[in-house]
Protein backbone atom coordinates (compact mmCIF):
# COMPACT_ATOMS: atom_id res chain seq x y z
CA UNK A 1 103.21 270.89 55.63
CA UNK A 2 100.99 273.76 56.69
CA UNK A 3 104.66 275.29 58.56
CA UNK A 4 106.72 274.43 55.62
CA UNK A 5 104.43 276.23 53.33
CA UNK A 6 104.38 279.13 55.99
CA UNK A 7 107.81 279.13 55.78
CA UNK A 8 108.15 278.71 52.37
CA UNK A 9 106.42 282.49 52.02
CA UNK A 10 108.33 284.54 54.62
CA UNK A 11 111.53 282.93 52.58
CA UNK A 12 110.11 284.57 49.83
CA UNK A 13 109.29 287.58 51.27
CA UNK A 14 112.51 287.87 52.81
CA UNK A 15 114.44 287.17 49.30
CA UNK A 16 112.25 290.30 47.85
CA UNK A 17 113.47 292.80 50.82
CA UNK A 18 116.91 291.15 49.54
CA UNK A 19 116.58 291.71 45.77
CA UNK A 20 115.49 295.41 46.69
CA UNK A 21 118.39 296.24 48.92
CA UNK A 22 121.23 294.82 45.92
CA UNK A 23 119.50 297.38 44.00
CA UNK A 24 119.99 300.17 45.81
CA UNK A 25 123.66 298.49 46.34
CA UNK A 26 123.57 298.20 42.26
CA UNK A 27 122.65 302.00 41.86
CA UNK A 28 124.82 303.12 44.54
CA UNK A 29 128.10 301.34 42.16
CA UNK A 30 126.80 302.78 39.46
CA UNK A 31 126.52 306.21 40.71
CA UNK A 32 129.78 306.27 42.22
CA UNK A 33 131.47 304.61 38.92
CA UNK A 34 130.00 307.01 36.84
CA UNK A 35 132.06 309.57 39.52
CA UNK A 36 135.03 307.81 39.35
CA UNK A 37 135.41 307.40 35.40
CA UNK A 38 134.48 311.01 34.97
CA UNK A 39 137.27 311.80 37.71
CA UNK A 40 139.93 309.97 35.68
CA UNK A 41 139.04 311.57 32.34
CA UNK A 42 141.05 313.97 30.99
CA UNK A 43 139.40 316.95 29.42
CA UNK A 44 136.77 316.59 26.59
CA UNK A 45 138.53 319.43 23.75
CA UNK A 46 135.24 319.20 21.65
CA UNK A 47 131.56 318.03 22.31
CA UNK A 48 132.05 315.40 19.96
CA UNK A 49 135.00 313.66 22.24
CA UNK A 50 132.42 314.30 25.85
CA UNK A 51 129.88 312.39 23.70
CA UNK A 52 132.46 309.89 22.94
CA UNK A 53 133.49 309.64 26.74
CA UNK A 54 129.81 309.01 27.68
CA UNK A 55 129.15 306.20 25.06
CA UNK A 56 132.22 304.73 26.46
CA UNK A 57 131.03 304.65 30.07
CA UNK A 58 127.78 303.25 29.27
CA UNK A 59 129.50 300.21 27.33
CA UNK A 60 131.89 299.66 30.07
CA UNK A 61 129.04 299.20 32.50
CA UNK A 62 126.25 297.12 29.64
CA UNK A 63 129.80 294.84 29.24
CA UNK A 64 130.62 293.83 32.87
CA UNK A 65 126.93 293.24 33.61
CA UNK A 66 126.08 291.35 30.08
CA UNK A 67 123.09 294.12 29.34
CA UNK A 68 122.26 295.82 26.16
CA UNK A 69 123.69 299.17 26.06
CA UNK A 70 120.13 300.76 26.15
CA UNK A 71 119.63 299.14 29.78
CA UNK A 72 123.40 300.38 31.11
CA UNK A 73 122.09 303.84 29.90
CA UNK A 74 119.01 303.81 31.92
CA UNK A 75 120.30 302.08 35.22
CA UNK A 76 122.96 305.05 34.91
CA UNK A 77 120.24 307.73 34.90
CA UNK A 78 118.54 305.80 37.09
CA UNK A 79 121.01 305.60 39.65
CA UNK A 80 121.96 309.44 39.24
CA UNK A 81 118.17 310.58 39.90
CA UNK A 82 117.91 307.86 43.48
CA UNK A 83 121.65 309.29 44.85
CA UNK A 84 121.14 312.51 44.23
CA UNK A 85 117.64 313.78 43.70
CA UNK A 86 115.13 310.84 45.38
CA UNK A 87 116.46 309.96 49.13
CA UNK A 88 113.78 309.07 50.73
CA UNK A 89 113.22 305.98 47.66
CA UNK A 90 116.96 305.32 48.16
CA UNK A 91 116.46 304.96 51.78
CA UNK A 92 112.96 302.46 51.30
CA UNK A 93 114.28 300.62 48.65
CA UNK A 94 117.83 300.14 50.76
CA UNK A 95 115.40 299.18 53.70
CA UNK A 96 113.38 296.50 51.31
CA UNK A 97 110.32 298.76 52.16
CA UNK A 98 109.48 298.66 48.28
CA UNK A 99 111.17 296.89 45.07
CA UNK A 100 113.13 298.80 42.25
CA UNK A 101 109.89 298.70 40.18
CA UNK A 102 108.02 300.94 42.39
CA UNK A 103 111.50 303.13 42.59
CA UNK A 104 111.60 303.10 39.02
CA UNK A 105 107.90 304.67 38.63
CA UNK A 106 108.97 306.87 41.34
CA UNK A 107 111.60 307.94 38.54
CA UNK A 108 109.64 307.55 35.61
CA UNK A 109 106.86 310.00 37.41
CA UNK A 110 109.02 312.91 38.85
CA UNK A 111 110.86 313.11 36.01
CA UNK A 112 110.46 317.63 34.95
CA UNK A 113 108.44 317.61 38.38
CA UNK A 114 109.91 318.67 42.04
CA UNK A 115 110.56 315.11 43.60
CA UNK A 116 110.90 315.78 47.26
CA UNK A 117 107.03 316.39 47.19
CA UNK A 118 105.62 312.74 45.01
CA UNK A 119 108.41 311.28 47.97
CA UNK A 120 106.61 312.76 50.64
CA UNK A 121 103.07 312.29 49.66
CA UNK A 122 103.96 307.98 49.04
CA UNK A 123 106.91 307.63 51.53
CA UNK A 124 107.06 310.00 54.47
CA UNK A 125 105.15 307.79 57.05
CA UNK A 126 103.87 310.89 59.12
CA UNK A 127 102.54 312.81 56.32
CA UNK A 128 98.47 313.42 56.93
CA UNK A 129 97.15 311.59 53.14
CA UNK A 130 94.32 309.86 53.66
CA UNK A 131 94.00 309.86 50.14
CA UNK A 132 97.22 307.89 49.99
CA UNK A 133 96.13 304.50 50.95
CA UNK A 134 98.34 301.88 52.28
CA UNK A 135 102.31 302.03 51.92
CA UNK A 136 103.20 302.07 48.10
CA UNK A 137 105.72 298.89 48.51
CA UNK A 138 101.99 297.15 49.93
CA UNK A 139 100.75 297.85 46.45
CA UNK A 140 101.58 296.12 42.67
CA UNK A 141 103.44 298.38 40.91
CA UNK A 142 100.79 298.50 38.48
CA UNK A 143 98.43 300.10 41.38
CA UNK A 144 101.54 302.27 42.58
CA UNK A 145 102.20 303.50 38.69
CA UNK A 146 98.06 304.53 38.19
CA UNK A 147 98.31 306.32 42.10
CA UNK A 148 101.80 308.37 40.98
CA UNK A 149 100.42 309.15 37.65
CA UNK A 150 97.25 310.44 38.99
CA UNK A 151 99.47 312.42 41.38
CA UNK A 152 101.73 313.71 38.78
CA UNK A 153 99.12 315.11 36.13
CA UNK A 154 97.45 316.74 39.26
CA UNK A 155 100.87 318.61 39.87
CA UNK A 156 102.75 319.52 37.06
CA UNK A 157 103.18 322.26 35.64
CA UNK A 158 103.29 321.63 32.47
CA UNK A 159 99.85 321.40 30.95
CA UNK A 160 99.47 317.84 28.98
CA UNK A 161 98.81 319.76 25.83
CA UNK A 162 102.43 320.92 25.60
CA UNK A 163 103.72 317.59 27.00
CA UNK A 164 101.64 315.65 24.78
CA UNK A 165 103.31 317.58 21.58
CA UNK A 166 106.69 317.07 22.64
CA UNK A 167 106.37 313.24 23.13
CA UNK A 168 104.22 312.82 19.76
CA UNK A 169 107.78 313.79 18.50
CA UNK A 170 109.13 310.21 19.61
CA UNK A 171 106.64 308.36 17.99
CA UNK A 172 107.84 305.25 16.64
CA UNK A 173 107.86 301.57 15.68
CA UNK A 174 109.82 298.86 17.25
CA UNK A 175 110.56 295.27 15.94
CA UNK A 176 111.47 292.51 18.35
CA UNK A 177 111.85 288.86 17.77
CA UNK A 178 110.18 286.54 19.24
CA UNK A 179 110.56 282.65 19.58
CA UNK A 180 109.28 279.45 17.60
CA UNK A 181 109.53 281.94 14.17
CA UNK A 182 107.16 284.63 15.92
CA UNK A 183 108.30 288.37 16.47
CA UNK A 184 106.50 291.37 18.10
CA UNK A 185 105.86 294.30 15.94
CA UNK A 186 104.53 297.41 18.30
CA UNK A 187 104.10 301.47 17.37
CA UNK A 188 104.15 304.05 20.29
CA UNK A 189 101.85 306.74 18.98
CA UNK A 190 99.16 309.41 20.17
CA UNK A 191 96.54 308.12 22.14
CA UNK A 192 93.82 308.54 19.73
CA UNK A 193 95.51 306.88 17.19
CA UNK A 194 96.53 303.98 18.32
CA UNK A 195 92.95 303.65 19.50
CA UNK A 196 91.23 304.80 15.98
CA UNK A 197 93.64 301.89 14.71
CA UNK A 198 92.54 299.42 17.17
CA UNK A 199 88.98 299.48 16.87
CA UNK A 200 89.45 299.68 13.18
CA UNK A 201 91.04 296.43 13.03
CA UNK A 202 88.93 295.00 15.39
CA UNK A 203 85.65 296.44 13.05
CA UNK A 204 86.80 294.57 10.63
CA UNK A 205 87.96 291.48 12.14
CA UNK A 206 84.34 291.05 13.58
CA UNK A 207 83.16 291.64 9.86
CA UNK A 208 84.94 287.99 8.69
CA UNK A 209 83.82 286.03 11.86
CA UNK A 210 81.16 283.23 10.79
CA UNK A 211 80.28 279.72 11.63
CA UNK A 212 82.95 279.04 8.19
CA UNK A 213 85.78 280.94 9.80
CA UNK A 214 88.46 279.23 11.90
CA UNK A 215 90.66 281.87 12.76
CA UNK A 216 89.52 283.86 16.13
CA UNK A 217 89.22 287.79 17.11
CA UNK A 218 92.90 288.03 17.51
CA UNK A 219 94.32 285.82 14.72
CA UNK A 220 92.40 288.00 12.20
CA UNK A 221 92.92 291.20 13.92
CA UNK A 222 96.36 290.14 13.11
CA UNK A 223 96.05 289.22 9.92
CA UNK A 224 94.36 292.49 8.61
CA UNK A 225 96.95 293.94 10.08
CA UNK A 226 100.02 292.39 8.03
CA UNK A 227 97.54 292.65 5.01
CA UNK A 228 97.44 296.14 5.31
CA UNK A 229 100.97 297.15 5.89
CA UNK A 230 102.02 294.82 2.92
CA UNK A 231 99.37 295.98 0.57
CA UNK A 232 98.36 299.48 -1.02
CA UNK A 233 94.92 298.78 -0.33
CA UNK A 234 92.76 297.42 3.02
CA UNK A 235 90.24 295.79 1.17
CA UNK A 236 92.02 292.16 1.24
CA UNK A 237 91.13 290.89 4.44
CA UNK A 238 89.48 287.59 3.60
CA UNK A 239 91.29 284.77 1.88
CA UNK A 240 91.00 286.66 -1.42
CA UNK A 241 94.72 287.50 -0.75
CA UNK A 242 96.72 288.94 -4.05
CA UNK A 243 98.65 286.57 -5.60
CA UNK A 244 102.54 285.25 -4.08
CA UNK A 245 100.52 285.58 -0.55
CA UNK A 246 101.43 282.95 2.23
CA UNK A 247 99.17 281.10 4.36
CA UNK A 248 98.88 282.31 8.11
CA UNK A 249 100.17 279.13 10.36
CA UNK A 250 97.50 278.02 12.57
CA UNK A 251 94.48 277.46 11.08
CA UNK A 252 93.16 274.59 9.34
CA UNK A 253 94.75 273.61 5.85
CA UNK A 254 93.01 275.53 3.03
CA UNK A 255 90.90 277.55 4.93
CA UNK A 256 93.78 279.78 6.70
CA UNK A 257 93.79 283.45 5.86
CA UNK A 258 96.74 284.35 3.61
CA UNK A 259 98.97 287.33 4.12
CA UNK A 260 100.77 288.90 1.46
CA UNK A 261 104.32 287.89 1.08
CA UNK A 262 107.22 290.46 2.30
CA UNK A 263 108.73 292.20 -0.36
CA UNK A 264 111.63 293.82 1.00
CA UNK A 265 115.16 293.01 0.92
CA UNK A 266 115.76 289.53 3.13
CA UNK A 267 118.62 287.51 3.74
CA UNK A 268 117.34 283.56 4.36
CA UNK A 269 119.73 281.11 4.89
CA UNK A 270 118.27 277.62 3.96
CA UNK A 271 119.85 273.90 4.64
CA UNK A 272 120.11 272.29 1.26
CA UNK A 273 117.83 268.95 2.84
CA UNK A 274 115.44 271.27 4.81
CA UNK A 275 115.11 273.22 1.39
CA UNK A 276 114.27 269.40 -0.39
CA UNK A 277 111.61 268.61 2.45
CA UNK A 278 113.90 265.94 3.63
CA UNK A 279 114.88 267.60 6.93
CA UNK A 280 113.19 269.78 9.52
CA UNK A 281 116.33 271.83 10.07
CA UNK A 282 115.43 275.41 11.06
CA UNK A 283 116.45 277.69 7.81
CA UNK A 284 118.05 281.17 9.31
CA UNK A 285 116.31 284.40 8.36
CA UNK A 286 118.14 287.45 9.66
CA UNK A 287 118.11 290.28 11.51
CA UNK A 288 115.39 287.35 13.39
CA UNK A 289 117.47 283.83 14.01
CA UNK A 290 116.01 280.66 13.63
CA UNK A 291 112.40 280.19 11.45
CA UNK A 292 110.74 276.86 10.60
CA UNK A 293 111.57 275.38 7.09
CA UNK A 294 108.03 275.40 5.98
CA UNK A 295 108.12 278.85 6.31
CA UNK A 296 111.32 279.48 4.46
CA UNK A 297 110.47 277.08 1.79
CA UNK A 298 107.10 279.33 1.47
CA UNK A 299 109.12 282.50 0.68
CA UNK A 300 111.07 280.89 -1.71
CA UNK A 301 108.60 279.82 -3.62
CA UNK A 302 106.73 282.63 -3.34
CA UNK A 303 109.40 284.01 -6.08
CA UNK A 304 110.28 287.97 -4.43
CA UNK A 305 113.12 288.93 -6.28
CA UNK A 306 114.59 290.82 -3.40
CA UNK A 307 115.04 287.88 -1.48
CA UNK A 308 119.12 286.32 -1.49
CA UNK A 309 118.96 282.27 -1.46
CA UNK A 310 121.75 280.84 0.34
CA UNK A 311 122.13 277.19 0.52
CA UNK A 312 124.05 275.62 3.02
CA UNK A 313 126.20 272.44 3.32
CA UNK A 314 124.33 269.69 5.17
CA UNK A 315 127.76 268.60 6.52
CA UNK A 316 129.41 271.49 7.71
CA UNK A 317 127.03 274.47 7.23
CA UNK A 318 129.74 276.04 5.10
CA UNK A 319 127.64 278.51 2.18
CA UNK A 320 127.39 277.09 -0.97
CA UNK A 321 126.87 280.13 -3.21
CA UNK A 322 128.89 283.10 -1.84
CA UNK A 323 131.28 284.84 -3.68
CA UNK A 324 135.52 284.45 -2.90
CA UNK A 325 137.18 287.18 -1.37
CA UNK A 326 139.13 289.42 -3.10
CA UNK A 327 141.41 292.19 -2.27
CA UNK A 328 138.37 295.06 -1.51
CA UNK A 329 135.56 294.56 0.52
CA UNK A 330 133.20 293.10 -1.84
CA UNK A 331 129.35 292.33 -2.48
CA UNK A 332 130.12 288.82 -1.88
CA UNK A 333 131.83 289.34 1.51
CA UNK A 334 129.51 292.05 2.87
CA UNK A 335 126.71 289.00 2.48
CA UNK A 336 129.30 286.59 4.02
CA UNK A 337 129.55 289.00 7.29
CA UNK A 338 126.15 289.42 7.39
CA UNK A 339 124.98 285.67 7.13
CA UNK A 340 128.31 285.43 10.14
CA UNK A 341 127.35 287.85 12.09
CA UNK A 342 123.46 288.86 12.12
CA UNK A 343 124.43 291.79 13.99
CA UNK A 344 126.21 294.39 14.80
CA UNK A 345 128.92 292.17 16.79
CA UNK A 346 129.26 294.87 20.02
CA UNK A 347 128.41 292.62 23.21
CA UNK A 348 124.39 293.47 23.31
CA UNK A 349 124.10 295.51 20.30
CA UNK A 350 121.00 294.36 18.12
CA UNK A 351 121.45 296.39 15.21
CA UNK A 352 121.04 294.14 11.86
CA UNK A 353 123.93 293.44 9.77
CA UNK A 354 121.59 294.90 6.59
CA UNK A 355 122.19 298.54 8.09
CA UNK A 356 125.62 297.79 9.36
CA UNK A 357 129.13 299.23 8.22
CA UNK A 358 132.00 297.04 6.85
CA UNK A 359 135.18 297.57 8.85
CA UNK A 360 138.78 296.28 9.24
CA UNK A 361 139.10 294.88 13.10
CA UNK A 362 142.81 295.37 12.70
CA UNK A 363 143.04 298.91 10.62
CA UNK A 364 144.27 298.62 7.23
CA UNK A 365 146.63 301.35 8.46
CA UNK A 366 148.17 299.28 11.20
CA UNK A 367 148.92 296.19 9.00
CA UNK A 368 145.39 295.00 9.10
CA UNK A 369 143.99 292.45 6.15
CA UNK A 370 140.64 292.22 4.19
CA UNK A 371 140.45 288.76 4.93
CA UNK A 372 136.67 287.71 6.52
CA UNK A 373 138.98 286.93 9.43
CA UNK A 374 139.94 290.85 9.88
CA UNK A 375 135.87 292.25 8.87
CA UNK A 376 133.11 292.76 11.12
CA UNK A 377 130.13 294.94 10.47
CA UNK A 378 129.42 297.15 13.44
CA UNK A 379 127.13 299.59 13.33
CA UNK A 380 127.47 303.37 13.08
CA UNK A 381 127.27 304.24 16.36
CA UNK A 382 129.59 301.30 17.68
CA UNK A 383 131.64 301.99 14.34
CA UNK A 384 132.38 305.70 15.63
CA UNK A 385 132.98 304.55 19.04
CA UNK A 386 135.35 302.40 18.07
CA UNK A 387 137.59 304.75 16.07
């Protein structure tokens, strides 16, 4: 057993060398796709059709290898910085000397800086750096990240006043969904900031813990949270919550903190049985995907008028109260492609249908109908693309 579980690890080991050499295969095929495409082009006339030529390469590639279109655009960068600017991480990721995470912080960290130099300092074996330590592909890319980044703000030469400015500039929310009727809701902002709002929330989640409290640190940090994004004010952080507020799942009955409900514009699709309580068929919120029907039934009740309740056959899912089509695009079919589609329908595009552009798959022009058969709703950018 002792041999087999020997074994066991040098398989493993040996599968990691693997995985690191198909990446540098991976960014090699990129690299020289990217080459060939651009070969085959004919000439861009205006920047507008170059921009066009570049979306369409980056599909092509998020298509064949099922990725969203964000990753295709940053394994294509990627690949362009390891064949032509960072050799020597080529070469030791080829060799399965380190893993595509630590050449991807070598990347992320000489990115405005000279390369050749962060590649000599962690790669070049006969360079005299104590300071170094052991190989980087010995150490967790975590480790590796906080050695480059040291390294980096030592040499650049760009002082992190000016750098921090132009990043503050990208500052930004992001919503991702999350399973079980959970989603992740994170901000990139300045330093000091996201700290200031931290220790706020954490102030006064402390504040509410007592011996009559249920919910811990991090469910109330939470919940202050949601309160005070939903609300004008930040004094409702205890179950005091303003009226039409819904209870926070996970505590115990009558004693959970209550969050205010959403007020903005929601689609919910809603079984007719799960709506009755006779079912526990997930209801269908989008731009998310599946939530629990206690939840649904919680925002319905909960009365916001911006909210669109769409009952569903039990039988056949079919809707029960959208409109018929009709010779335009109408208000009735725009919800119909949204409750259809969720999304923008481009393989790996997550854009929600609420932001999304009504459009003729077949062109109108070319004998195309406005039958729901013939409408998607892609987004802008795929929209342009398309055309």
């Amino acid at each position: 057993m002792r041999s087999l579980a020997d074994d066991c690890l040098d398989g493993l080991a040996e599968v990691a060398r693997l995985e690191a050499r198909t990446a540098a295969l991976k960014a090699k095929l990129a690299a020289n796709y990217v080459q060939a495409a651009r070969a085959l082009a004919s000439p861009a006339p205006s920047p507008q059709e170059r921009t066009a030529h570049e979306l369409a390469l980056i599909a092509e590639l998020a298509c064949a290898l099922t990725v969203s279109e964000r990753t295709a655009a940053a394994l294509l960068s990627e690949s362009h910085a390891l064949t032509t600017a960072l050799p020597r991480t080529l070469t030791a990721l080829g060799s399965g000397t380190i893993s595509w995470q630590h050449a991807r912080i070598i990347i992320d960290e000489t990115d405005t800086l000279d390369p050749a130099a962060l590649e000599t300092h962690f790669l070049d074996p006969d360079t005299p750096t104590p300071a170094r330590g052991c190989p980087a592909g010995d150490l967790v890319p975590s480790r590796f990240r906080a050695k480059a980044l040291t390294w980096r703000e030592r040499h650049h030469p760009i002082s992190i006043e000016k750098r921090h400015a132009k990043r503050a500039q990208d500052r930004r929310v992001e919503y991702t969904p999350d399973k079980d009727g959970m989603a992740w809701l994170s901000a990139h902002l300045p330093a000091a900031t996201a700290a200031a709002i931290w220790n706020r929330t954490t102030t006064a989640a402390r504040a509410l813990q007592s011996p009559h409290e249920p919910r811990t640190l991090a469910q109330l940090r939470a919940d202050i949270t949601a309160t005070w994004l939903l609300t004008n004010g930040t004094n409702n952080t205890n179950d005091e919550m303003p009226d039409g507020g819904t209870e926070v799942s996970g505590a115990e009955p009558g004693q959970a903190g209550r969050v205010p409900s959403p007020k903005a514009q929601v689609l919910i699709t809603v079984p007719v049985l799960s709506l009755l309580g006779a079912t526990d068929e997930p209801a269908m919120l989008d731009g998310y995907g599946p939530i629990p029907p206690s939840m649904a039934r919680r925002l319905i009740t909960d009365g916001a008028d911006s909210f669109h309740r769409v009952l569903t056959d039990p039988r056949d899912g079919a809707p029960l109260e959208i409109g018929r089509t009709s010779y335009r695009v109408t208000k009735a079919q725009r919800q119909w492609l949204r409750l259809r589609d969720g999304k923008c329908p481009f393989p790996g595009c997550n854009n929600h249908s609420l932001d999304n552009e009504a459009d003729h798959l077949l062109a109108w022009a070319h004998g195309g109908t406005t039958g729901i058969s013939n409408l998607a709703q892609p987004c802008p950018k795929h929209h342009r693309l398309k055309h």
